[in-house]
C-alpha atoms as a PDB file:
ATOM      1  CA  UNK A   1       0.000   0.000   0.000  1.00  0.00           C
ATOM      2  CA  UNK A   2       3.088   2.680   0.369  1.00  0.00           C
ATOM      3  CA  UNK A   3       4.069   1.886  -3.214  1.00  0.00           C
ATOM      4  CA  UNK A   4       2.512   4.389  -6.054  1.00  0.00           C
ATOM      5  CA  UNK A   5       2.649   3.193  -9.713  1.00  0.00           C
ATOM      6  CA  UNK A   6       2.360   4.426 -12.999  1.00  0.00           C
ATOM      7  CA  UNK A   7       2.282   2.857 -15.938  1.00  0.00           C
ATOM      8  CA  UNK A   8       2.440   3.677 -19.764  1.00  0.00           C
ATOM      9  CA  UNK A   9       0.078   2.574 -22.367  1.00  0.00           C
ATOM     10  CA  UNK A  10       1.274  -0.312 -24.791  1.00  0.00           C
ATOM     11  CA  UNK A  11       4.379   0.436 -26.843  1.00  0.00           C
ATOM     12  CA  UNK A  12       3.594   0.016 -30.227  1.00  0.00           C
ATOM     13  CA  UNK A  13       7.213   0.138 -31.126  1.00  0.00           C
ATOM     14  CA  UNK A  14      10.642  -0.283 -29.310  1.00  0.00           C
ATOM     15  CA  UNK A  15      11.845   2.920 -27.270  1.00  0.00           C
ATOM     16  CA  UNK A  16      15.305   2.980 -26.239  1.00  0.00           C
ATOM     17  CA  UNK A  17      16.401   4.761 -22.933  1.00  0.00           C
ATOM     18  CA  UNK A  18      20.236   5.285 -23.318  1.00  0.00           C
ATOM     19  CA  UNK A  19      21.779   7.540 -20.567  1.00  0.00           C
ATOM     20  CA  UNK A  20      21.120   9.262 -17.655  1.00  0.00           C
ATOM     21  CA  UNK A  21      17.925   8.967 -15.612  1.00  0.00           C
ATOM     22  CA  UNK A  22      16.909  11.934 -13.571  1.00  0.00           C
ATOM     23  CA  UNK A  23      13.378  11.322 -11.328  1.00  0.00           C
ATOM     24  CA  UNK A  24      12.101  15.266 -10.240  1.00  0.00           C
ATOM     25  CA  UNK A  25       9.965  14.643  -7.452  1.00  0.00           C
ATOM     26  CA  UNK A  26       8.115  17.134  -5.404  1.00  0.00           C
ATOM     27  CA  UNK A  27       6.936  15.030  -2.092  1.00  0.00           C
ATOM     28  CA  UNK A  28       5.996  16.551   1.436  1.00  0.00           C
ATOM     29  CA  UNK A  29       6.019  14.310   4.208  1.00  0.00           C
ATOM     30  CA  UNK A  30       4.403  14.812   8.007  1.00  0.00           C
ATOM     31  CA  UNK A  31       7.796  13.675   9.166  1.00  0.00           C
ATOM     32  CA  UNK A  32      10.884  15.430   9.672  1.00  0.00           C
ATOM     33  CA  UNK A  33      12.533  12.397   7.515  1.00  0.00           C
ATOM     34  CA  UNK A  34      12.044  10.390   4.545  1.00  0.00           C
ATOM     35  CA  UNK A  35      13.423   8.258   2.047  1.00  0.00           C
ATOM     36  CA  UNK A  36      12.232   8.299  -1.331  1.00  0.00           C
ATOM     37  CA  UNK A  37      12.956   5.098  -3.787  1.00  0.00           C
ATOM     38  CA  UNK A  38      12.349   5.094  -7.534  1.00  0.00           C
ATOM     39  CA  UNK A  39      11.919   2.589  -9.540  1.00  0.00           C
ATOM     40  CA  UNK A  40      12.071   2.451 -13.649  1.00  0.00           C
ATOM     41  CA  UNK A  41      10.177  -0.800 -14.738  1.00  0.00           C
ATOM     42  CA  UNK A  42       9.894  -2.861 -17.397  1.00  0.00           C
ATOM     43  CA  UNK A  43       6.318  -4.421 -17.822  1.00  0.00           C
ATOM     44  CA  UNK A  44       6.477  -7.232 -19.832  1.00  0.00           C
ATOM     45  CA  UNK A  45       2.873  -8.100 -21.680  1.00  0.00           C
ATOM     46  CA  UNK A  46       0.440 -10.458 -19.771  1.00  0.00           C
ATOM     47  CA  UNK A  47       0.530 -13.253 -22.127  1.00  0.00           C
ATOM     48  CA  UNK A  48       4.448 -12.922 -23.268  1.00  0.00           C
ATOM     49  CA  UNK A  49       4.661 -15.792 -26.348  1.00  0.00           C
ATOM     50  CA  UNK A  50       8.241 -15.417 -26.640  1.00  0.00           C
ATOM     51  CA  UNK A  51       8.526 -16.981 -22.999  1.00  0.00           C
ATOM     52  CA  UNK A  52       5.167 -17.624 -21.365  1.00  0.00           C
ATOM     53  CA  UNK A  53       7.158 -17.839 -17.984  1.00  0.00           C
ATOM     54  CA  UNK A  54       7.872 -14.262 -18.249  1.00  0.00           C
ATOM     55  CA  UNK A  55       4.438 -13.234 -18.525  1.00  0.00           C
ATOM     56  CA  UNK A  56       3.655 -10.075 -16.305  1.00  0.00           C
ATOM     57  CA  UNK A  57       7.084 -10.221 -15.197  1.00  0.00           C
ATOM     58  CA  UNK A  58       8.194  -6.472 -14.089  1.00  0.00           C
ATOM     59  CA  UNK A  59      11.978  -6.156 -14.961  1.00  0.00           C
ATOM     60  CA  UNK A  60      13.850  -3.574 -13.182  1.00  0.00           C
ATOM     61  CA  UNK A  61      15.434  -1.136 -15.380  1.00  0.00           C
ATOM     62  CA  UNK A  62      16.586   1.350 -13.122  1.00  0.00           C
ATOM     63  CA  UNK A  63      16.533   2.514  -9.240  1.00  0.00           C
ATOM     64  CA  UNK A  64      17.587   4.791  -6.590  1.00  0.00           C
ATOM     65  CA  UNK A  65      16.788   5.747  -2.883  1.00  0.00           C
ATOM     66  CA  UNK A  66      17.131   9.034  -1.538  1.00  0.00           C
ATOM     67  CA  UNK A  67      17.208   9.880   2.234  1.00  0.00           C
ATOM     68  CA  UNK A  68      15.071  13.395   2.564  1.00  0.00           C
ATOM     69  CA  UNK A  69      17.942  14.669   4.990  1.00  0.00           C
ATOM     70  CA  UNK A  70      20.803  14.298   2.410  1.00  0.00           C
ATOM     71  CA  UNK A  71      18.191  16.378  -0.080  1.00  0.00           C
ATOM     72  CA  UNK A  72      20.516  19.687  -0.487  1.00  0.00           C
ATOM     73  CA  UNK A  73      23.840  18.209   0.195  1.00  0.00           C
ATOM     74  CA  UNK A  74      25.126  14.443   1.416  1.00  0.00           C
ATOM     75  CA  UNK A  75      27.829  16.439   4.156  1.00  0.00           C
ATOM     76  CA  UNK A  76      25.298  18.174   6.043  1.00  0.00           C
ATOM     77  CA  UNK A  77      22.289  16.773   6.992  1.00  0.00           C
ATOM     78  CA  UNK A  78      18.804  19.042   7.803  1.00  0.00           C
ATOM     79  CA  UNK A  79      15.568  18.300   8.740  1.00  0.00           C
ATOM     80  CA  UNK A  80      12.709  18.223   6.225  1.00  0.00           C
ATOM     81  CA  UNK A  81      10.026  20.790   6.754  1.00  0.00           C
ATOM     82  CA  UNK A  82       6.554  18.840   7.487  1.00  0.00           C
ATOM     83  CA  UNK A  83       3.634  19.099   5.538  1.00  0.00           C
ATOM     84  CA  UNK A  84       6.299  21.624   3.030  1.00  0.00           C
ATOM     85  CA  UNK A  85       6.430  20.247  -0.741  1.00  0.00           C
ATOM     86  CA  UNK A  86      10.193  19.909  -1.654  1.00  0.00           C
ATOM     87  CA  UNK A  87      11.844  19.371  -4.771  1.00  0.00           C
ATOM     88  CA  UNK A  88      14.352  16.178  -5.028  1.00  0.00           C
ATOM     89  CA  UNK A  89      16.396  15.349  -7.931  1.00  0.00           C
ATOM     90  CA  UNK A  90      16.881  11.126  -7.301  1.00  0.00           C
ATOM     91  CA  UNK A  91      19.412  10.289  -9.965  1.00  0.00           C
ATOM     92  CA  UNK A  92      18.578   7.099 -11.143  1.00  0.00           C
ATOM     93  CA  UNK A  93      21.950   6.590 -13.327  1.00  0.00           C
ATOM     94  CA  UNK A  94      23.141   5.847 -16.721  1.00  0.00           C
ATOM     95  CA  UNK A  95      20.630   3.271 -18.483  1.00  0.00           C
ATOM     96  CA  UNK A  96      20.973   1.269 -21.621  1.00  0.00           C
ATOM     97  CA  UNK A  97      17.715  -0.465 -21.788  1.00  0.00           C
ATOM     98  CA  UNK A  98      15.128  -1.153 -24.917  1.00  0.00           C
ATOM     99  CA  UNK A  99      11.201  -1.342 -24.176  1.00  0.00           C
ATOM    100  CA  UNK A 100      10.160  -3.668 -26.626  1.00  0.00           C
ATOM    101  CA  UNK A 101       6.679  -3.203 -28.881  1.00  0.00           C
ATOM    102  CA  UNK A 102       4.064  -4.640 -26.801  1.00  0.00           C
ATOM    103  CA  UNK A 103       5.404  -3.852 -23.129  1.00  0.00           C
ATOM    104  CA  UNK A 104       4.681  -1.390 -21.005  1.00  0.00           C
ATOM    105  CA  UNK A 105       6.823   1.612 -19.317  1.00  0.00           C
ATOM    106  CA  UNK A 106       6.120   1.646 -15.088  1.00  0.00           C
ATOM    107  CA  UNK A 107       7.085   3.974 -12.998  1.00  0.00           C
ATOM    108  CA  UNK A 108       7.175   3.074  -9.142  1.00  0.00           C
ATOM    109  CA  UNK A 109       7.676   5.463  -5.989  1.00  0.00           C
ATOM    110  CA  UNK A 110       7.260   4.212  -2.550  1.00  0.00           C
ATOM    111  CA  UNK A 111       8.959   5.150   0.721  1.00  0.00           C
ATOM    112  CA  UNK A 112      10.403   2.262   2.126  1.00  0.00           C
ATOM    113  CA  UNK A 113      12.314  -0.948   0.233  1.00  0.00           C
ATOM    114  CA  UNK A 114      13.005  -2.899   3.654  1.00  0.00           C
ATOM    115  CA  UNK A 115      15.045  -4.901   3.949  1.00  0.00           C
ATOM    116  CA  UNK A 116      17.583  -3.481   1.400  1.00  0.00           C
ATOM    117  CA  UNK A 117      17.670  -0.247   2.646  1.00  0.00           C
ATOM    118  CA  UNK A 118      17.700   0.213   6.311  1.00  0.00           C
ATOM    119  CA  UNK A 119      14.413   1.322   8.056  1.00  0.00           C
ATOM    120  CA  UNK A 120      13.833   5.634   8.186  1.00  0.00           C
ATOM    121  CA  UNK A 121      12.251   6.551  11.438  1.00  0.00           C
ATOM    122  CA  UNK A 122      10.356   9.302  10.300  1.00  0.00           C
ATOM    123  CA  UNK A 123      11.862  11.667  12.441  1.00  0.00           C
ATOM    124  CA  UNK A 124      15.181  13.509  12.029  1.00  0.00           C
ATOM    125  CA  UNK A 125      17.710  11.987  14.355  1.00  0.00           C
ATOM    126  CA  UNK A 126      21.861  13.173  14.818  1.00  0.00           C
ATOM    127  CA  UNK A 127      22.497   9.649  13.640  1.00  0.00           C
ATOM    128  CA  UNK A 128      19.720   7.013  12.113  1.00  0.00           C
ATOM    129  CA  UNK A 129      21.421   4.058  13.326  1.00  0.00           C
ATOM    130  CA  UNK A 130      21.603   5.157  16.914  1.00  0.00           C
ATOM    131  CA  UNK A 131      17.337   5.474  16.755  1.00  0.00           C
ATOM    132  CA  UNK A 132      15.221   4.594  19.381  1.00  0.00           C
ATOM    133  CA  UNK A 133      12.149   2.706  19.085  1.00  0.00           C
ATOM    134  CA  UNK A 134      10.357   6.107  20.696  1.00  0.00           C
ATOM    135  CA  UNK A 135      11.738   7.556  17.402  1.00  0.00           C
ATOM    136  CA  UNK A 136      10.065   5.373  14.777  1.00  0.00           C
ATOM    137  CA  UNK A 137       6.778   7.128  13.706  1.00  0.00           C
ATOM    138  CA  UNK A 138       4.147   6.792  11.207  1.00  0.00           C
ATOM    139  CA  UNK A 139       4.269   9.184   8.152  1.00  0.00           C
ATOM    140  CA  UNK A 140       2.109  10.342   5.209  1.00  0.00           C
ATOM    141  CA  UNK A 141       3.594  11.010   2.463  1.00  0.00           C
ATOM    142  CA  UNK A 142       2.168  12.788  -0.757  1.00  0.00           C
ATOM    143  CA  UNK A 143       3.863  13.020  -4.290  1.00  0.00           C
ATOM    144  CA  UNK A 144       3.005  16.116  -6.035  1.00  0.00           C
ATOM    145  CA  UNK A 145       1.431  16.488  -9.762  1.00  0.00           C
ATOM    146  CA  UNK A 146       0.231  19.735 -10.349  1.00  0.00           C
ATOM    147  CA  UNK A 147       1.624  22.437 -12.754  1.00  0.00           C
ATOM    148  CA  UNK A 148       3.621  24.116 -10.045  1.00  0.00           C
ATOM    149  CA  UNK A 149       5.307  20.785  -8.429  1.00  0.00           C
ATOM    150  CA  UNK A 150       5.163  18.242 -11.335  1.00  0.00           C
ATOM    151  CA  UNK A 151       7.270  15.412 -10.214  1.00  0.00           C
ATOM    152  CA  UNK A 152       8.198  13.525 -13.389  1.00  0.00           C
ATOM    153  CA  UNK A 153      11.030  11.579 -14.789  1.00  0.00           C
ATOM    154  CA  UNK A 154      13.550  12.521 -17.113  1.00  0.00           C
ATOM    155  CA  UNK A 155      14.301   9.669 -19.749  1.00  0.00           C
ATOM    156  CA  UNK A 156      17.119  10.290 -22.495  1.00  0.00           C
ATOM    157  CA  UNK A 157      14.517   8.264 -25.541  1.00  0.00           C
ATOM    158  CA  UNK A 158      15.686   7.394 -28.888  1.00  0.00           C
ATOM    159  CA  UNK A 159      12.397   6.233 -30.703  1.00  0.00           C
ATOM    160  CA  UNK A 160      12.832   4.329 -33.702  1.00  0.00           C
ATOM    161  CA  UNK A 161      12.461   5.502 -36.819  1.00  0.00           C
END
C-alpha cells in the first residue's frame, strides 16, 4: 500500500532509454525524515509468447533511494520541513535499456524498500542508526502532480524511426 505506480500505455514500437535517468519529485512528508525510492520498470505483456514464464514479469530497469535529509547536500544533513512540498532530484543513473513493442513503461515510488535499505524513522535523528524505538513514527507522504510541483522523470529516448 506505500508503493505508487504508474504505468504507460502499450508500446507500439521499441523505445530505447540510453543515458542518464533523472526522477524530479516534489513530495511533502508529516515527518521530519524520509526516504524516497524510484523505480524504472519494465512491464512485460500479460501473455508474453516469446517466454510464457515471463508473462507479467516487471523487470527492473533502473533505481535509486534518496534519504530526505541528504536532499541539499550528502555532508550536512537538515531536517525536512513537514507538511512543506520539496523538490528532489533522485538520480537514477546511466541506463541502456530497450522497451520492446508490446510492453509497457512503469514507474514506481514508494517510501520504504526494507530490507535493502535500512528502516527511516520518520523523524530527524543526529544519527539514524543510533534510533530509538520512541523515534520510529508513522508518516504520510504525498507526491506532487500539479503544474507548479510536477514530479516527473527525465528519460534520455531514442524512438525508432
Amino acid at each position: 500500500p506505500d508503493v505508487l505506480a504508474w504505468e504507460s500505455d502499450v508500446l507500439t514500437e521499441e523505445m530505447v532509454v540510453s543515458g542518464n535517468v533523472l526522477a524530479q519529485l516534489f513530495a511533502s512528508t508529516t515527518g521530519t525524515d524520509s526516504d524516497w525510492v524510484v523505480k524504472l520498470i519494465d512491464v512485460y505483456p500479460d501473455q508474453y509468447e516469446a517466454e510464457i514464464k515471463m508473462s507479467g514479469y516487471q523487470l527492473m530497469v533502473a533505481n535509486e533511494v534518496l534519504r530526505g535529509r541528504f536532499r541539499n547536500n550528502f555532508e550536512k544533513p537538515e531536517p525536512v520541513v513537514p507538511n512543506e512540498p520539496e523538490h528532489y532530484t533522485i538520480d537514477l543513473h546511466g541506463v541502456n535499456h530497450c522497451f520492446q513493442p508490446g510492453h509497457r513503461v512503469m514507474v514506481q515510488v514508494q517510501s520504504t524498500w526494507f530490507p535493502i535499505i535500512d528502516r527511516n524513522p520518520q523523524k530527524y535523528v543526529a544519527n539514524i542508526f543510533e534510533a530509538k524505538d520512541s523515534d520510529f513514527q508513522a508518516a504520510t507522504h504525498t507526491i506532487w502532480r500539479t503544474s507548479v510541483l510536477p514530479s516527473h522523470l527525465e528519460l534520455p529516448i531514442k524512438m525508432k524511426n
